[in-house]
N, C-alpha and C. Protein backbone atom coordinates (compact mmCIF):
# COMPACT_ATOMS: atom_id res chain seq x y z
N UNK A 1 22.11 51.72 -22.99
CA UNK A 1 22.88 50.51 -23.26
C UNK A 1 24.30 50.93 -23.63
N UNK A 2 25.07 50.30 -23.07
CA UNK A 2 26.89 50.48 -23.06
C UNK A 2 26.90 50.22 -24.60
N UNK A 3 27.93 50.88 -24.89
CA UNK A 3 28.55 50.96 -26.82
C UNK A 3 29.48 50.69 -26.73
N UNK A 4 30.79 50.20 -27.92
CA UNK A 4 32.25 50.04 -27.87
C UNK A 4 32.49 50.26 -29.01
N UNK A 5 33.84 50.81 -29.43
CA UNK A 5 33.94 51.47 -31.16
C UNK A 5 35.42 50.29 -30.49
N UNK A 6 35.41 49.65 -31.83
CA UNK A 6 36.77 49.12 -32.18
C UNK A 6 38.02 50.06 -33.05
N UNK A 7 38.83 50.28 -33.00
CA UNK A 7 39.86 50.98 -33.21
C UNK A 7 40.99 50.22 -34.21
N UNK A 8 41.74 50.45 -34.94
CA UNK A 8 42.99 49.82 -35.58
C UNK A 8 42.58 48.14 -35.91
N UNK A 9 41.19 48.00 -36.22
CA UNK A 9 41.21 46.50 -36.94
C UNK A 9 41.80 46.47 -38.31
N UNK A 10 42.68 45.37 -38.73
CA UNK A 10 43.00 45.67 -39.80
C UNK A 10 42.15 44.88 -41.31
N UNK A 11 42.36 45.06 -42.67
CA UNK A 11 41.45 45.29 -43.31
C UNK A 11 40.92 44.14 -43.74
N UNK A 12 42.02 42.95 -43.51
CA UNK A 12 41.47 41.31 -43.78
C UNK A 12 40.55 40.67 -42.78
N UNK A 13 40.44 41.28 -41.57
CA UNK A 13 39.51 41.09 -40.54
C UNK A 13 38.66 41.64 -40.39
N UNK A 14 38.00 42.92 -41.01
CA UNK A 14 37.21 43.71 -41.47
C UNK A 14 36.63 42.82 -42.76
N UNK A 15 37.33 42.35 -43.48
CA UNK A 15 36.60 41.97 -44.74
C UNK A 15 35.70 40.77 -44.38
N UNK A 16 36.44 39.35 -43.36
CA UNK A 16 36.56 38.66 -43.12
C UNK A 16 35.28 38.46 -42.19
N UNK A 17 34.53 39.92 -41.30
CA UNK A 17 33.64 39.52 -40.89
C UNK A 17 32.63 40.49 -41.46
N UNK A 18 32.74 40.83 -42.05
CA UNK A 18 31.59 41.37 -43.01
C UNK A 18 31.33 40.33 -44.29
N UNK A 19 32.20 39.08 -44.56
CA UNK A 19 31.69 38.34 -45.42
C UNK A 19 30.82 37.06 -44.31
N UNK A 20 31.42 36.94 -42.98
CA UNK A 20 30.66 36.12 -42.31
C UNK A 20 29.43 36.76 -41.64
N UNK A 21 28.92 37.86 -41.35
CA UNK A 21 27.87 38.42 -41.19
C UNK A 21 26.92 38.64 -42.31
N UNK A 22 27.48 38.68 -43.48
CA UNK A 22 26.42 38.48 -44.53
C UNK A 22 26.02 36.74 -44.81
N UNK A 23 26.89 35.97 -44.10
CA UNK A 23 26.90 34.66 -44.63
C UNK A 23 25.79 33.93 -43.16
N UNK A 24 25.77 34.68 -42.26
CA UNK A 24 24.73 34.77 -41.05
C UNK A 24 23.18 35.43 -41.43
N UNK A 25 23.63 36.32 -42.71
CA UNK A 25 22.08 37.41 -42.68
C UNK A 25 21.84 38.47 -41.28
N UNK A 26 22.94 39.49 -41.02
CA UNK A 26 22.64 39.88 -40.02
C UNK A 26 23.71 41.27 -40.46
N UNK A 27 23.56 42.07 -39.89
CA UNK A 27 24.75 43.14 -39.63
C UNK A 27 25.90 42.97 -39.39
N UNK A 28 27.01 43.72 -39.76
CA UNK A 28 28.30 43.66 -38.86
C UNK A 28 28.24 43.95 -37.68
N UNK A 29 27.40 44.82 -37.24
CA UNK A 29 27.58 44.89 -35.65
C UNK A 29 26.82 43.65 -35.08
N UNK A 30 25.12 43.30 -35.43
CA UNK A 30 25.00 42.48 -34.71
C UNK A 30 26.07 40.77 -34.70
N UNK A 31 26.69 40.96 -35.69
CA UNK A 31 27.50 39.73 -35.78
C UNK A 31 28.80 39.86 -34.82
N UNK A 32 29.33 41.45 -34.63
CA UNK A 32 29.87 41.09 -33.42
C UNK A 32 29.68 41.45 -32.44
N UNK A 33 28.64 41.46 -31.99
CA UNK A 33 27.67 41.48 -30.57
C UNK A 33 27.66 39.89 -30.87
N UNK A 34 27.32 38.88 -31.62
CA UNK A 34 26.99 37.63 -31.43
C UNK A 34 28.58 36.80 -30.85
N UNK A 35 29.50 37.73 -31.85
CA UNK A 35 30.81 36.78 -31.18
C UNK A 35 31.47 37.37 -29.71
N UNK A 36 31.08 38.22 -29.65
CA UNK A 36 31.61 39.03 -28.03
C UNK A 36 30.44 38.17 -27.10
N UNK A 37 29.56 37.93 -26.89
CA UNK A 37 28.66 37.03 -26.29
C UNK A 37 29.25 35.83 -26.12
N UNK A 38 29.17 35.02 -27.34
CA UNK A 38 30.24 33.76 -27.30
C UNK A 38 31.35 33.48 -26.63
N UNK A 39 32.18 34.59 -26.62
CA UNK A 39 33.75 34.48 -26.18
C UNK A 39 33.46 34.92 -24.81
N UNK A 40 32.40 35.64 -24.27
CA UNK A 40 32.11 35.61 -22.17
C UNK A 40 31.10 34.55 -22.42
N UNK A 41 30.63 34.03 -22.54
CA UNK A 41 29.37 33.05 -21.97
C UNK A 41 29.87 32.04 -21.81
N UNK A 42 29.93 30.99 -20.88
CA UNK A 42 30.49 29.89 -20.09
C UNK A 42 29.31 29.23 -20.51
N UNK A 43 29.50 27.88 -21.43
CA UNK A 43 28.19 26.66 -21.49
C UNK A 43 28.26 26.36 -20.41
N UNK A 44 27.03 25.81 -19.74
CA UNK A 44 26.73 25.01 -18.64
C UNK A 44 27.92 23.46 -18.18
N UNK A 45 27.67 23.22 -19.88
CA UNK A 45 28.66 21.90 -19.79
C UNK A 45 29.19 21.58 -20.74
N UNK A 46 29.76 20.59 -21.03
CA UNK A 46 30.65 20.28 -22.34
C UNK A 46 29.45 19.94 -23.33
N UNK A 47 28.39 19.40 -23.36
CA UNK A 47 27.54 18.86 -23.87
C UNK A 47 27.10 20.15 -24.65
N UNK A 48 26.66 21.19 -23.95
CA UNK A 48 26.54 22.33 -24.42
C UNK A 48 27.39 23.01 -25.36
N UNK A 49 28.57 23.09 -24.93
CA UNK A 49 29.71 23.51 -25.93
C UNK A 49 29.81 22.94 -27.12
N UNK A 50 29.16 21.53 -27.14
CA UNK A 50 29.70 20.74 -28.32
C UNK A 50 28.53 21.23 -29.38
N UNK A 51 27.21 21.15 -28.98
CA UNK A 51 25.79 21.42 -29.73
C UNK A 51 26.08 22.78 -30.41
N UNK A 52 26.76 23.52 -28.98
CA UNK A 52 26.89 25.10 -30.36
C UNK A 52 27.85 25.17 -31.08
N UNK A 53 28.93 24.50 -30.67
CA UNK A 53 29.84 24.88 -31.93
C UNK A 53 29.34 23.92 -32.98
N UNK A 54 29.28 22.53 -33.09
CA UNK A 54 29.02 21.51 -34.23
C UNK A 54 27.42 21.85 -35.13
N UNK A 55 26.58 22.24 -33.98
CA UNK A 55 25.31 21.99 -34.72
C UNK A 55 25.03 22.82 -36.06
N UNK A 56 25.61 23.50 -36.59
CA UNK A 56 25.78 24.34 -37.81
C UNK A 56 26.33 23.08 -38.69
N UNK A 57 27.05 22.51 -38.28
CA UNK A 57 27.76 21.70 -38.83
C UNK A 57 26.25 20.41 -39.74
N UNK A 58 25.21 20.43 -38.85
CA UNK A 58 24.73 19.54 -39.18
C UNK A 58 23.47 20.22 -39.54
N UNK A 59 23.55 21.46 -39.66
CA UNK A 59 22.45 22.20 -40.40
C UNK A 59 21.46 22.28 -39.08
N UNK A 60 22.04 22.50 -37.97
CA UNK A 60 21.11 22.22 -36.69
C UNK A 60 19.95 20.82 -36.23
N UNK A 61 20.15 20.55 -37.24
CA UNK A 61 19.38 19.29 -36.68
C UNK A 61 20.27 18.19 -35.69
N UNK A 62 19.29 17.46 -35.12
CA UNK A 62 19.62 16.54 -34.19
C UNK A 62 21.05 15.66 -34.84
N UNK A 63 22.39 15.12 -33.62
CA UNK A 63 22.53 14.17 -34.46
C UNK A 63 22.00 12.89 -34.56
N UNK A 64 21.62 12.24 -35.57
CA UNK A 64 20.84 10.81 -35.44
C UNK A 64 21.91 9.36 -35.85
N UNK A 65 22.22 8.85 -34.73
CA UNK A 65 23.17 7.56 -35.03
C UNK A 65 22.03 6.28 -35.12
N UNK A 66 23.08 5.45 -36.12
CA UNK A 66 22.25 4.38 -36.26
C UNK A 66 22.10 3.41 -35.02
N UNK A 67 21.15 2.59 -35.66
CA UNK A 67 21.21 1.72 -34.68
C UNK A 67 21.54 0.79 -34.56
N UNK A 68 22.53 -0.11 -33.44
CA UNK A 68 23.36 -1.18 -33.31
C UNK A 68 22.56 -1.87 -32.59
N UNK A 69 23.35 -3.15 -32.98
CA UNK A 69 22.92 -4.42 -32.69
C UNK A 69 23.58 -4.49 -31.11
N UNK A 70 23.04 -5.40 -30.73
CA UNK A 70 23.47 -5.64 -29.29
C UNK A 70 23.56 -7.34 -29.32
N UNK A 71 25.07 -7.31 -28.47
CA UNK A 71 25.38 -8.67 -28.35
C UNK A 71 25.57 -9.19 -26.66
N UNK A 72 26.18 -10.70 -26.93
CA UNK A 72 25.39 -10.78 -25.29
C UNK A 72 26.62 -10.87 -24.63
N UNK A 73 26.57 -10.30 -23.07
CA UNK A 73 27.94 -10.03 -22.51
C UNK A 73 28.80 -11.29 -22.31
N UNK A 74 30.16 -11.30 -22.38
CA UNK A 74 30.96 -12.14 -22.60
C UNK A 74 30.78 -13.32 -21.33
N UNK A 75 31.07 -13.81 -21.53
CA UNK A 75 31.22 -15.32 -19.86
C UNK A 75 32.66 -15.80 -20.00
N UNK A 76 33.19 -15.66 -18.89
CA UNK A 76 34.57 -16.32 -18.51
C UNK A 76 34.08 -17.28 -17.58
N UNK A 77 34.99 -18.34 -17.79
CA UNK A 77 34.72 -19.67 -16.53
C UNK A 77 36.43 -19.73 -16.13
């Protein structure tokens, strides 16, 4: 399996993802193996794009909208 050593990162971006890889529960490397994945992988569709970036947002669960009323379509004479 291909390897890559990063070179001249500097130390606030170093800190910066070693506090978000602990905030994942995972390694620094596997955390950036997770964002080098991200930044080549093309979602299928926008729909897709939206679920992975937001759904953290909602603790991964579904989003659930309420439910509206429905009214009756307008009539012009």
């Amino acid at each position: 399996m291909p390897s890559l050593s990063v070179r001249k990162l500097d130390e606030d971006t170093f800190r910066q993802l070693r506090v978000q890889a602990a905030k994942h529960g995972v390694s620094m490397e596997e955390e950036v193996r997770r964002i080098i994945k991200r930044a080549v992988t093309t979602p299928e569709n926008l729909g897709d794009l939206a679920v992975r970036l937001f759904s953290a947002a909602y603790n991964g669960d579904e989003l659930r909208l309420p439910q509206r009323e429905t009214h009756a379509p307008a009539t012009f004479k």
